[in-house]
Protein backbone atom coordinates (compact mmCIF):
# COMPACT_ATOMS: atom_id res chain seq x y z
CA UNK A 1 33.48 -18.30 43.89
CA UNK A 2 34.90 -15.74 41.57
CA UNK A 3 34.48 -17.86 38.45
CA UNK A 4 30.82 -18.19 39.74
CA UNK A 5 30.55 -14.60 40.05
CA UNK A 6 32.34 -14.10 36.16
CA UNK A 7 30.05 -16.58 34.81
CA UNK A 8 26.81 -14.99 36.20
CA UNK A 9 27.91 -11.50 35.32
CA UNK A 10 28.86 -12.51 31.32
CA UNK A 11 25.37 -14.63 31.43
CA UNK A 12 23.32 -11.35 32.56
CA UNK A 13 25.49 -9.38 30.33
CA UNK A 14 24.69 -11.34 27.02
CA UNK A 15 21.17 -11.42 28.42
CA UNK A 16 21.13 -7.53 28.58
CA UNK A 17 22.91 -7.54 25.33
CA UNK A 18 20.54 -9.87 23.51
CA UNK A 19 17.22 -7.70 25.13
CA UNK A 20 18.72 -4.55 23.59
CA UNK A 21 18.76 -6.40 20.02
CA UNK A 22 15.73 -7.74 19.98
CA UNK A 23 13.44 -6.00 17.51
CA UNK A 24 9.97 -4.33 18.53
CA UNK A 25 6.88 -6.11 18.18
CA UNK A 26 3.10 -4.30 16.21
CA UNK A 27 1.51 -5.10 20.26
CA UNK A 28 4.42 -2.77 21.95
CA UNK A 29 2.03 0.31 20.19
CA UNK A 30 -1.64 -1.40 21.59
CA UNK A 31 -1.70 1.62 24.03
CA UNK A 32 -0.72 4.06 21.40
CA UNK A 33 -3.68 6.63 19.87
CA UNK A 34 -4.97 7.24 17.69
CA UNK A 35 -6.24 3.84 17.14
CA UNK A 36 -5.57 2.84 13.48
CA UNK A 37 -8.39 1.03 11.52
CA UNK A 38 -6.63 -0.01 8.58
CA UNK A 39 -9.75 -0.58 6.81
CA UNK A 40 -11.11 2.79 8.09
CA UNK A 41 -7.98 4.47 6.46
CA UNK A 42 -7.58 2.70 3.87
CA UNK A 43 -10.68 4.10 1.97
CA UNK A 44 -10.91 6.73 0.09
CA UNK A 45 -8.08 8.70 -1.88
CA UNK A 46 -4.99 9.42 -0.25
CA UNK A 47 -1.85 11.44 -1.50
CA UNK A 48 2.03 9.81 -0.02
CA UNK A 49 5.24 11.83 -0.49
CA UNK A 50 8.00 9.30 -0.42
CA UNK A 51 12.21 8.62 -0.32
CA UNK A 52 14.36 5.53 -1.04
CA UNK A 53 17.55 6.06 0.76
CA UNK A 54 20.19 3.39 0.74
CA UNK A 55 22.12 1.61 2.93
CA UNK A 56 24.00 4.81 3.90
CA UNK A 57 21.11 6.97 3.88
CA UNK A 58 21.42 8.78 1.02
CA UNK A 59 18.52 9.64 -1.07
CA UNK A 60 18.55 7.41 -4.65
CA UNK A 61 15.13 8.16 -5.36
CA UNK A 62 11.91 10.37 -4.72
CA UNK A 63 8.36 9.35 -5.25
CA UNK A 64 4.47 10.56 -4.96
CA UNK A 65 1.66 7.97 -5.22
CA UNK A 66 -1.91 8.44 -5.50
CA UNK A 67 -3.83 6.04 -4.08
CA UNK A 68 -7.59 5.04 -4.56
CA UNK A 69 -8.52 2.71 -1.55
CA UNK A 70 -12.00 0.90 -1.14
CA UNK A 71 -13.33 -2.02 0.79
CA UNK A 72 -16.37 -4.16 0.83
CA UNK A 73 -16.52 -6.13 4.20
CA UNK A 74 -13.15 -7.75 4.70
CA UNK A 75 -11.93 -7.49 0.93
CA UNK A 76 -10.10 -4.12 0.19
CA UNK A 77 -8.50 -2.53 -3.04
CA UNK A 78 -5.37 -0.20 -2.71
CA UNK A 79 -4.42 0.81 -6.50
CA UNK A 80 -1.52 2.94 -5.79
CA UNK A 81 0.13 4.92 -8.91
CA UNK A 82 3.72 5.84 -8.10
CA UNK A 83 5.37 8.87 -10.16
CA UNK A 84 9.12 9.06 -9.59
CA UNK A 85 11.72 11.37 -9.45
CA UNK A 86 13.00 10.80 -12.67
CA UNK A 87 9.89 10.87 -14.76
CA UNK A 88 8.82 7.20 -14.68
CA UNK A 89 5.85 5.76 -13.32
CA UNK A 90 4.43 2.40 -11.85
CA UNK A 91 1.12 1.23 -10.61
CA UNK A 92 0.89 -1.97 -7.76
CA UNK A 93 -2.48 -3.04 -6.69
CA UNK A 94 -3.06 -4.42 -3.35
CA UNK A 95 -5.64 -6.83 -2.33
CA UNK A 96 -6.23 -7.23 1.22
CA UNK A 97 -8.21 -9.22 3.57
CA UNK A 98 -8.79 -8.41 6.98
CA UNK A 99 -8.55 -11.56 9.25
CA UNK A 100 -9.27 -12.11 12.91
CA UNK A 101 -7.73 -10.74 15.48
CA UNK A 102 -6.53 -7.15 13.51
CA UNK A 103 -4.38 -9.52 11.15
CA UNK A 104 -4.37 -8.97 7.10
CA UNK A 105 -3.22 -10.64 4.46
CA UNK A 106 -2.13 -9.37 0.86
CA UNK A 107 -1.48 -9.56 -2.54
CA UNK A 108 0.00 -7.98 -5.25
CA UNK A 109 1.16 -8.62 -8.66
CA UNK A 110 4.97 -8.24 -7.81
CA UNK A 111 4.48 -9.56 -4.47
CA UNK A 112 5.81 -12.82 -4.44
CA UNK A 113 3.34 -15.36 -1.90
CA UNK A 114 1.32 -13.24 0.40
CA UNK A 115 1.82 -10.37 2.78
CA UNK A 116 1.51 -10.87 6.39
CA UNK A 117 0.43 -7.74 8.71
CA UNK A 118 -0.47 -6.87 11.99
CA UNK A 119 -2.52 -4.08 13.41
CA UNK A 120 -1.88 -2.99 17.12
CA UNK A 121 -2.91 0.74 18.49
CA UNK A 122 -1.95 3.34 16.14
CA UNK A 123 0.75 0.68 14.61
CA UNK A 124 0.47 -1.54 11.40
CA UNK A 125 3.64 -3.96 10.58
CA UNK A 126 3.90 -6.72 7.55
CA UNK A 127 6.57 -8.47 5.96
CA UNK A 128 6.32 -9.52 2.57
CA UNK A 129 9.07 -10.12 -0.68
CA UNK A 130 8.77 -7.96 -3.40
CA UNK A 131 10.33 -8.94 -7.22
CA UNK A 132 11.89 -5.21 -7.56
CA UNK A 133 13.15 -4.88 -11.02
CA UNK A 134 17.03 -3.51 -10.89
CA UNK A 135 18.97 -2.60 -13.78
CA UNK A 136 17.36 -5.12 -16.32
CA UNK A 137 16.71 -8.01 -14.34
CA UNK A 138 14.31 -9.13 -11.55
CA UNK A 139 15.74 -9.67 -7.53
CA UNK A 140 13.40 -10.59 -4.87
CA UNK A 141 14.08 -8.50 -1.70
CA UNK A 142 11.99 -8.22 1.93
CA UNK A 143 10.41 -5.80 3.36
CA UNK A 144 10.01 -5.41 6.93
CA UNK A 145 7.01 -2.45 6.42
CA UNK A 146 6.18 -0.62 10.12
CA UNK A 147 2.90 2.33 9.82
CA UNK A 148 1.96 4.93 12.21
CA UNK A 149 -0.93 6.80 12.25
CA UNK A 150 -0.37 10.83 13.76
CA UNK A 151 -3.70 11.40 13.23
CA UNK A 152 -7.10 11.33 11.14
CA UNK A 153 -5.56 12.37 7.88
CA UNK A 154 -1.72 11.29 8.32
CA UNK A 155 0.17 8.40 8.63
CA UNK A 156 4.05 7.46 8.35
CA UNK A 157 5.69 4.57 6.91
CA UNK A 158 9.09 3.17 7.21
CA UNK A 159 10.35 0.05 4.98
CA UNK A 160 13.51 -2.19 5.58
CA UNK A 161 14.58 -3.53 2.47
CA UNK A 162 17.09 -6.44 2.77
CA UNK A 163 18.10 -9.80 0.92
CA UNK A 164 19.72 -12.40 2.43
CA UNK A 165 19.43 -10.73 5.85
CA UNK A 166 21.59 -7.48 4.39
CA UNK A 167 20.13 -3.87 4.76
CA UNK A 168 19.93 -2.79 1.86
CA UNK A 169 17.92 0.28 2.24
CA UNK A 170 14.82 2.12 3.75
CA UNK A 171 11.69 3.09 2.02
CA UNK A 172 10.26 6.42 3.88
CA UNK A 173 6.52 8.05 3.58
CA UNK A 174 3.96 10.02 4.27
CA UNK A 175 0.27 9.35 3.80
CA UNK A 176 -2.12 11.92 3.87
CA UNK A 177 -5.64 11.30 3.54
CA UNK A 178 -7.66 13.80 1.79
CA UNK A 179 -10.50 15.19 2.51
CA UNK A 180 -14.05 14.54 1.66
């Protein structure tokens, strides 16, 4: 009886264990306002104020980006400039498309294959591998990218970067959408 009794309370202790690991899901926010309309957002000019920190969470780099957004029907443009702490700059252009169901997919030209999101509530999460170029040569790492939108004008974003399943670092910003 006692073993029975060990067994049952290691089985509902990995259980708990396991629960506590698991990571959250875009549909935990569906209840969460303001509702985000990515494609709503999305369009127009917005200004982000950005960080890289690394593994330990110290700050490596700082980073603005302008960003000119525009859709037409379910095909949207987000031609981000980046200007970074130390003086250099980089643009990435994104090419969505808005599926079914709140579900995009994009492209970029250092995205390698195609981003996968999700829009639930005020919450927007997609994975996708980015070729990041790191002192002279070319690694692909992931991105596990969660948005929030505070309200009509400002959103923040949080990016995991990893490879190989290793944190390497988080990517953290702020859009804010100007005004018209």
């Amino acid at each position: 009886m006692q073993r029975r009794t060990l067994v049952a309370a290691l089985a509902a202790g990995v259980t708990v264990t396991l629960a506590g690991c698991s990571s959250p899901k875009v549909t935990d926010y569906a209840n969460q306002t303001p509702v985000l309309d990515l494609r709503s957002y999305f369009n127009g000019t917005l200004d982000a104020y950005g960080v890289f920190t690394d593994r330990s969470g110290a700050v490596v780099k700082r980073f603005t980006v302008v960003m000119d957004c525009r859709w037409s029907g379910n095909e949207g443009v987000l031609d981000e400039a980046f200007t970074y702490s130390d003086g250099s700059t980089q643009r990435r252009i994104w090419r969505l498309t808005a599926l079914d169901g709140g579900r995009f997919v994009g492209r970029a030209d250092d995205v390698v294959g195609q981003a996968q999101g999700q829009q639930s509530g005020n919450a927007f999460q997609w994975g996708y591998t980015l070729a990041l170029p790191v002192d002279g040569r070319v690694i692909e790492v992931q991105f596990d990218d969660w948005m929030f939108l505070m309200d009509e004008r400002v959103m923040l974003n949080r990016a995991a970067m990893s490879k190989w399943g290793v944190h390497l670092g988080d990517v953290t910003l702020s859009f804010v959408k100007r005004k018209t």
